[in-house]
Protein backbone atom coordinates (compact mmCIF):
# COMPACT_ATOMS: atom_id res chain seq x y z
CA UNK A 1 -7.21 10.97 19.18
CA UNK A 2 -3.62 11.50 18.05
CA UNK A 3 -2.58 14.43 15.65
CA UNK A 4 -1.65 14.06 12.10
CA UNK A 5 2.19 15.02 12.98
CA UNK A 6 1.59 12.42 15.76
CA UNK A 7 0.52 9.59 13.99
CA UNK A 8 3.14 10.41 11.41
CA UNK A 9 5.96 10.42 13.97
CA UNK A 10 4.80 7.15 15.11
CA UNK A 11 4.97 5.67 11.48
CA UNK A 12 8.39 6.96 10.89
CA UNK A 13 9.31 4.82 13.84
CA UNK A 14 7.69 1.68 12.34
CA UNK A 15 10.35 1.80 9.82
CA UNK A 16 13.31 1.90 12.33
CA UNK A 17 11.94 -1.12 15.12
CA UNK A 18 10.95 -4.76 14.80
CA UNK A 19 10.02 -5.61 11.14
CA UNK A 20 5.78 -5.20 10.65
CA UNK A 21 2.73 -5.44 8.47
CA UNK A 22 0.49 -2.89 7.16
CA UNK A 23 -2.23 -4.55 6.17
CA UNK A 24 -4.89 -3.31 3.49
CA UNK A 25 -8.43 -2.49 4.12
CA UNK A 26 -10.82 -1.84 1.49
CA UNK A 27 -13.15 0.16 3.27
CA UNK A 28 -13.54 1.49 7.09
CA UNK A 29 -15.00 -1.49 8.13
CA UNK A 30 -12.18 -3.41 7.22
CA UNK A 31 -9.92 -0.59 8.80
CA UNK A 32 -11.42 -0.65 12.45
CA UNK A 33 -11.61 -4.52 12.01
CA UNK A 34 -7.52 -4.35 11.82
CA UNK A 35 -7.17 -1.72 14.29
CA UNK A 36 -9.29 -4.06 16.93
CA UNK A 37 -6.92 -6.90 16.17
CA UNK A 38 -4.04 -5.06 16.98
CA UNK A 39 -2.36 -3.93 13.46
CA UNK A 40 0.00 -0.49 14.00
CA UNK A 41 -0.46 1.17 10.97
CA UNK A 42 -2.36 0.74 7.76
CA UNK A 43 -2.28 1.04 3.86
CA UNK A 44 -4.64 1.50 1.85
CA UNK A 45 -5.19 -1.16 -1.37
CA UNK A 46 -6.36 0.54 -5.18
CA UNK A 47 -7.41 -2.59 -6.23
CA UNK A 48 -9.39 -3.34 -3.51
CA UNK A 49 -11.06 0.37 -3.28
CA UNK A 50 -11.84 0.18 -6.97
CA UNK A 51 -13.91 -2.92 -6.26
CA UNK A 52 -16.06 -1.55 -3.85
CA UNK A 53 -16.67 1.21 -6.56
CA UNK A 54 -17.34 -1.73 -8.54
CA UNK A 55 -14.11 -0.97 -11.18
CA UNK A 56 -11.16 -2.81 -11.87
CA UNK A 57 -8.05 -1.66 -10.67
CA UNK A 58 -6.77 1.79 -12.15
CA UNK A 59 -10.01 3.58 -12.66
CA UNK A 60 -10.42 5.61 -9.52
CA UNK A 61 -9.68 9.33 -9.89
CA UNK A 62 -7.62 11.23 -7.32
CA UNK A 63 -10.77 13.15 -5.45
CA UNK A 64 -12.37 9.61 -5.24
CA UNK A 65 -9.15 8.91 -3.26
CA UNK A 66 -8.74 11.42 -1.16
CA UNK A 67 -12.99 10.79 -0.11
CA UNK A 68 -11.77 7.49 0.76
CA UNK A 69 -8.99 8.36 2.46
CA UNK A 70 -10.74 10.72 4.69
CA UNK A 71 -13.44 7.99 5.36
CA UNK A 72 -10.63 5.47 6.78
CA UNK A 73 -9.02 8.58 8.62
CA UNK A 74 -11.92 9.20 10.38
CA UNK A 75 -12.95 5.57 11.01
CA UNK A 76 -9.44 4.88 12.70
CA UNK A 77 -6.64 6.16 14.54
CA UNK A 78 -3.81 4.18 12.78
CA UNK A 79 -1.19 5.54 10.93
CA UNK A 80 -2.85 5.41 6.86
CA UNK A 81 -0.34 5.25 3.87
CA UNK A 82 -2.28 5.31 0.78
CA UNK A 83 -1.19 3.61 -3.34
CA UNK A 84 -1.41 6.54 -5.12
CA UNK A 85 -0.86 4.55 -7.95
CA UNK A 86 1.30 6.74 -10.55
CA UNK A 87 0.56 9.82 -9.09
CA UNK A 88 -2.60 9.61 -11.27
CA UNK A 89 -0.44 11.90 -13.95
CA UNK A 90 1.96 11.27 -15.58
CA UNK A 91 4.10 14.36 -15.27
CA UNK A 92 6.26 15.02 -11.93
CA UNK A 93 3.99 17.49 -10.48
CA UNK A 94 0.68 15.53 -10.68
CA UNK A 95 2.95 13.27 -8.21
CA UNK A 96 3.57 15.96 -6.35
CA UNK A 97 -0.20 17.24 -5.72
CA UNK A 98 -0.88 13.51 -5.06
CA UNK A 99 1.24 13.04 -2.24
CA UNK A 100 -0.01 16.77 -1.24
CA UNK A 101 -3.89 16.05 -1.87
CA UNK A 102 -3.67 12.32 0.26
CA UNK A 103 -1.56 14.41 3.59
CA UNK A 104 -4.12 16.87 3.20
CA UNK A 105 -7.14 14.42 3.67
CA UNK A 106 -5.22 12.98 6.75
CA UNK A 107 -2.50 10.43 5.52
CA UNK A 108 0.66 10.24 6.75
CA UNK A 109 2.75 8.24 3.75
CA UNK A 110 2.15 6.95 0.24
CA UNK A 111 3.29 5.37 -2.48
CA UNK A 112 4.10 6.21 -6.52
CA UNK A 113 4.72 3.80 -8.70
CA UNK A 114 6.35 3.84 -12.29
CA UNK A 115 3.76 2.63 -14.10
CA UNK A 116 1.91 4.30 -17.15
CA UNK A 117 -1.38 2.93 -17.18
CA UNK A 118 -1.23 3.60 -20.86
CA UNK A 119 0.68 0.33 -21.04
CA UNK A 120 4.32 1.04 -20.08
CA UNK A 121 7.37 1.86 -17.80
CA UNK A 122 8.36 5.18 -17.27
CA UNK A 123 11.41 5.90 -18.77
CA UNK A 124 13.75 6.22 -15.87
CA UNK A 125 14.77 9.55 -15.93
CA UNK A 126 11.09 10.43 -15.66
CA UNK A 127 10.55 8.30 -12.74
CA UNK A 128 13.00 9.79 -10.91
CA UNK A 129 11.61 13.34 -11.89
CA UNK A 130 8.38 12.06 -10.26
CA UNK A 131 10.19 10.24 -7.23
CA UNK A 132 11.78 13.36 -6.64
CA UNK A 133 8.69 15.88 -7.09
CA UNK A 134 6.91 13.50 -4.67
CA UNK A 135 9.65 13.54 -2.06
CA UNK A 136 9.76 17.72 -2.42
CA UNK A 137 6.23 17.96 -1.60
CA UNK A 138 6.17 15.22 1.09
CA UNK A 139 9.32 17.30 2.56
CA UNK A 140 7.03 20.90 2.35
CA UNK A 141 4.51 19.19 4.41
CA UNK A 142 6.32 20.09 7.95
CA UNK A 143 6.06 16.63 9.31
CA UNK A 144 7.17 13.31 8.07
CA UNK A 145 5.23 11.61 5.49
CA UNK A 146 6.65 8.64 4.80
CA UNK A 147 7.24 8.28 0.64
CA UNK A 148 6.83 4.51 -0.85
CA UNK A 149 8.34 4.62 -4.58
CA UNK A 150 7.74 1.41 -6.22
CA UNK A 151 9.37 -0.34 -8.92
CA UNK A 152 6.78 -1.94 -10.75
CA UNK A 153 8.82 -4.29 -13.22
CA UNK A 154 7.91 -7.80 -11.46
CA UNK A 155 4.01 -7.27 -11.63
CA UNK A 156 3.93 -5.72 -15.22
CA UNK A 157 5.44 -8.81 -17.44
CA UNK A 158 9.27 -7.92 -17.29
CA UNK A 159 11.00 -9.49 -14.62
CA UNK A 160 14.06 -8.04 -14.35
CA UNK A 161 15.97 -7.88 -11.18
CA UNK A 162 19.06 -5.74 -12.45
CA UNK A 163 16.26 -3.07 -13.33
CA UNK A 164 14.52 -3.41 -10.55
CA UNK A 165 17.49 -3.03 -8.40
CA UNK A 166 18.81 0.27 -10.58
CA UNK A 167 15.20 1.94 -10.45
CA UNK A 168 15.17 1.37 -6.53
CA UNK A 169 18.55 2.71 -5.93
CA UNK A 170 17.88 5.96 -7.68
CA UNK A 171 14.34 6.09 -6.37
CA UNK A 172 16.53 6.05 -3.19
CA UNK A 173 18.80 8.75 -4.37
CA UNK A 174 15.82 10.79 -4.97
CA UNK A 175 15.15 10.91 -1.70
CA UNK A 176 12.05 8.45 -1.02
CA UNK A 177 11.92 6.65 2.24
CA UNK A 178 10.66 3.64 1.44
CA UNK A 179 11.45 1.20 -1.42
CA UNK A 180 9.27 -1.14 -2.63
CA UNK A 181 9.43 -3.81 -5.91
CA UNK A 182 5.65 -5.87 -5.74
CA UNK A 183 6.09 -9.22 -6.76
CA UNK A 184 9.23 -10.76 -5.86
CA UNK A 185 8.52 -14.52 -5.43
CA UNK A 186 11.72 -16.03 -3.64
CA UNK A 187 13.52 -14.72 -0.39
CA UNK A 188 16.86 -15.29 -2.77
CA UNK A 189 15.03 -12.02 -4.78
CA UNK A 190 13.98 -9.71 -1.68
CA UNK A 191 17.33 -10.46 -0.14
CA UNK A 192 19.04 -9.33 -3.56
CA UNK A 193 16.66 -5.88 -3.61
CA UNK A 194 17.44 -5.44 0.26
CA UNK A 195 21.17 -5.58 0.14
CA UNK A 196 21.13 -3.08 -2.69
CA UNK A 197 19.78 -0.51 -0.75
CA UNK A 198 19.79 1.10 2.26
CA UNK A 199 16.43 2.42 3.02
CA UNK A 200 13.21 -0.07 4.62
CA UNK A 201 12.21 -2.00 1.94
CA UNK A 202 8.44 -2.66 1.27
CA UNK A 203 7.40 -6.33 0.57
CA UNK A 204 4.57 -7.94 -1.19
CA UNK A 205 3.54 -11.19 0.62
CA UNK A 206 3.05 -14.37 -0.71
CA UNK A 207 0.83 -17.05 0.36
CA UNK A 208 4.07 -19.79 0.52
CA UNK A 209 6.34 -17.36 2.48
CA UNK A 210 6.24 -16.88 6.10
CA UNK A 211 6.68 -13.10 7.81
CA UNK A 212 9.99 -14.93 8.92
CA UNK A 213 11.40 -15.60 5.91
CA UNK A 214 10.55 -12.44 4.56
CA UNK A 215 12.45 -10.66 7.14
CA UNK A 216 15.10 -13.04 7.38
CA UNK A 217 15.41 -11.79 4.23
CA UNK A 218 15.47 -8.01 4.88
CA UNK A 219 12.47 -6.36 4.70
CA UNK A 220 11.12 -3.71 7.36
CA UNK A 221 7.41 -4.20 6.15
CA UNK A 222 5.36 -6.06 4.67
CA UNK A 223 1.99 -5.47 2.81
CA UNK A 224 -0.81 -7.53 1.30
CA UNK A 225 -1.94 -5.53 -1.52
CA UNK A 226 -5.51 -6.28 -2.25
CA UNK A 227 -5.11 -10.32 -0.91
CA UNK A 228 -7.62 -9.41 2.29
CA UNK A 229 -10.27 -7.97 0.00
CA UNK A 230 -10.26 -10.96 -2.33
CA UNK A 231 -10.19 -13.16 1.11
CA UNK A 232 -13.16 -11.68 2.01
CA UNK A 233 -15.01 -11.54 -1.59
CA UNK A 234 -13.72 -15.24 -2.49
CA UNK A 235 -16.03 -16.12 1.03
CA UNK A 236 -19.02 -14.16 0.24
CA UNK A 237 -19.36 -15.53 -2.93
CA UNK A 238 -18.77 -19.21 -2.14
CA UNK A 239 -21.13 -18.57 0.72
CA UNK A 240 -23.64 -16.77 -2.51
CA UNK A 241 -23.11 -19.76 -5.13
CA UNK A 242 -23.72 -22.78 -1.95
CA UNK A 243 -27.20 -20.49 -1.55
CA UNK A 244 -28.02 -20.32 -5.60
CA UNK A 245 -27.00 -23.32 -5.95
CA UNK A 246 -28.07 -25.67 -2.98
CA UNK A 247 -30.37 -23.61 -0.76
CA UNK A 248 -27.40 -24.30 1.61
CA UNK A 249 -27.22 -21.42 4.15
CA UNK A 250 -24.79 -23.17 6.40
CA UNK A 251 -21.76 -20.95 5.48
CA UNK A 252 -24.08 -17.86 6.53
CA UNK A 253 -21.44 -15.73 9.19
CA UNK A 254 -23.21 -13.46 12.06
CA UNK A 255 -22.07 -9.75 13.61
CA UNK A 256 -20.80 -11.35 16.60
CA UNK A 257 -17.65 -9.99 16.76
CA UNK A 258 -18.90 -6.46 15.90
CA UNK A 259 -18.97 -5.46 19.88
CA UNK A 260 -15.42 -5.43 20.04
CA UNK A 261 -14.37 -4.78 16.21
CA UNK A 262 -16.63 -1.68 16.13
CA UNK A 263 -16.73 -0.81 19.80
């Protein structure tokens, strides 16, 4: 079993090598299934947390969090990054006892985004007040933890490149260590947000891009969000309605692969 400083020393090197993906596991099932299949490092999904809580996206609290962090901590040995979503505050030091609550519980990087969930952008001033709270306490921490600030224009209704790319570049002058704009759609847009910057950029992936053409483009890594979790929801309940529906068990799955996912 590696030690927190070690895992984080071997995430920080993730973001200078070969170009990966962290995938997203909901839960520590999910977790040890991408550690047996040969994943380096993961991230956790809010989204896809909140459903197994049974809530939409946004309406986990920051203890509920840190529980599940420790649960996919103890379940694996990868490196763990965890969407803190805004810092679940809006004020600089709620980001800052985010970032401190997640290392705490055994992650080794996470994101903050600049989303209110009361409907709006942060002003950017204020975002970079947060970026920067987050990337003090990350810094206190005595070991690397690896700080995601998002730009969160492209997957809140206002497109806007230029902004995307301004937010990003201070975010980077603020000292995070990972940049990170969810939902850019062409490799024309993540080569635009990569060449403004000079830090690993974070990207989103889409089902009609390839992990080529997304580094091609520039990025270091690449995440899936909450995509697996819907994956494997989308199955179970095709599998559910052919059995309401049909009496058709054929789409029924077994543990087979448990021996070596869960070994």
């Amino acid at each position: 079993m590696s030690t927190q400083a070690e895992k984080a020393e071997a995430f920080r090197a993730l973001h200078v090598g070969d170009p990966f993906v962290i995938p997203n596991p909901w839960d520590a099932g999910s977790a040890l299934v991408l550690q047996a299949l040969g994943f380096r490092a993961l991230a956790t999904t809010s989204s896809g947390f909140a459903f197994t809580l049974g809530r939409q996206d946004g309406n986990v609290t920051l203890d509920e969090v840190v529980e599940h962090v420790r649960s996919l901590v103890g379940a694996t040995d990868l490196p763990l990054s965890v969407d803190l979503e805004n810092g679940h505050g809006a004020e600089p030091q709620q980001a800052a006892l985010a970032v401190t609550s997640a290392a705490e519980a055994g992650a080794v990087g996470g994101s903050i985004e600049d989303w209110d969930p009361a409907g709006h952008l942060y002003e950017l001033p204020h975002a970079v007040e947060r970026v920067a709270a987050a990337v003090e306490a990350a810094r206190g921490l005595g070991w690397p933890f690896m700080l995601t600030a998002r730009a969160e224009n492209h997957i809140r209704g206002n497109p806007d490149l230029d902004d995307t790319i301004a937010r990003l570049q201070a975010f980077e002058e603020a000292g995070a260590d990972v940049l990170y704009a969810p939902g850019l759609e062409t490799t024309e847009e993540i080569r635009s947000v990569c060449g403004a910057v000079s830090k690993p950029v974070n990207v989103l992936a889409r089902r009609e891009l390839s992990m080529a053409e997304i580094v091609e483009a520039g990025a270091q890594r690449v995440s899936v969000g909450g995509a697996l979790t819907w994956t494997a929801v989308n199955a179970f309940s095709e599998a559910a309605t052919q059995i309401r529906d049909r009496g058709d068990f054929s789409s029924l799955g077994d543990s087979s692969g448990l021996r070596g996912w869960l070994a």
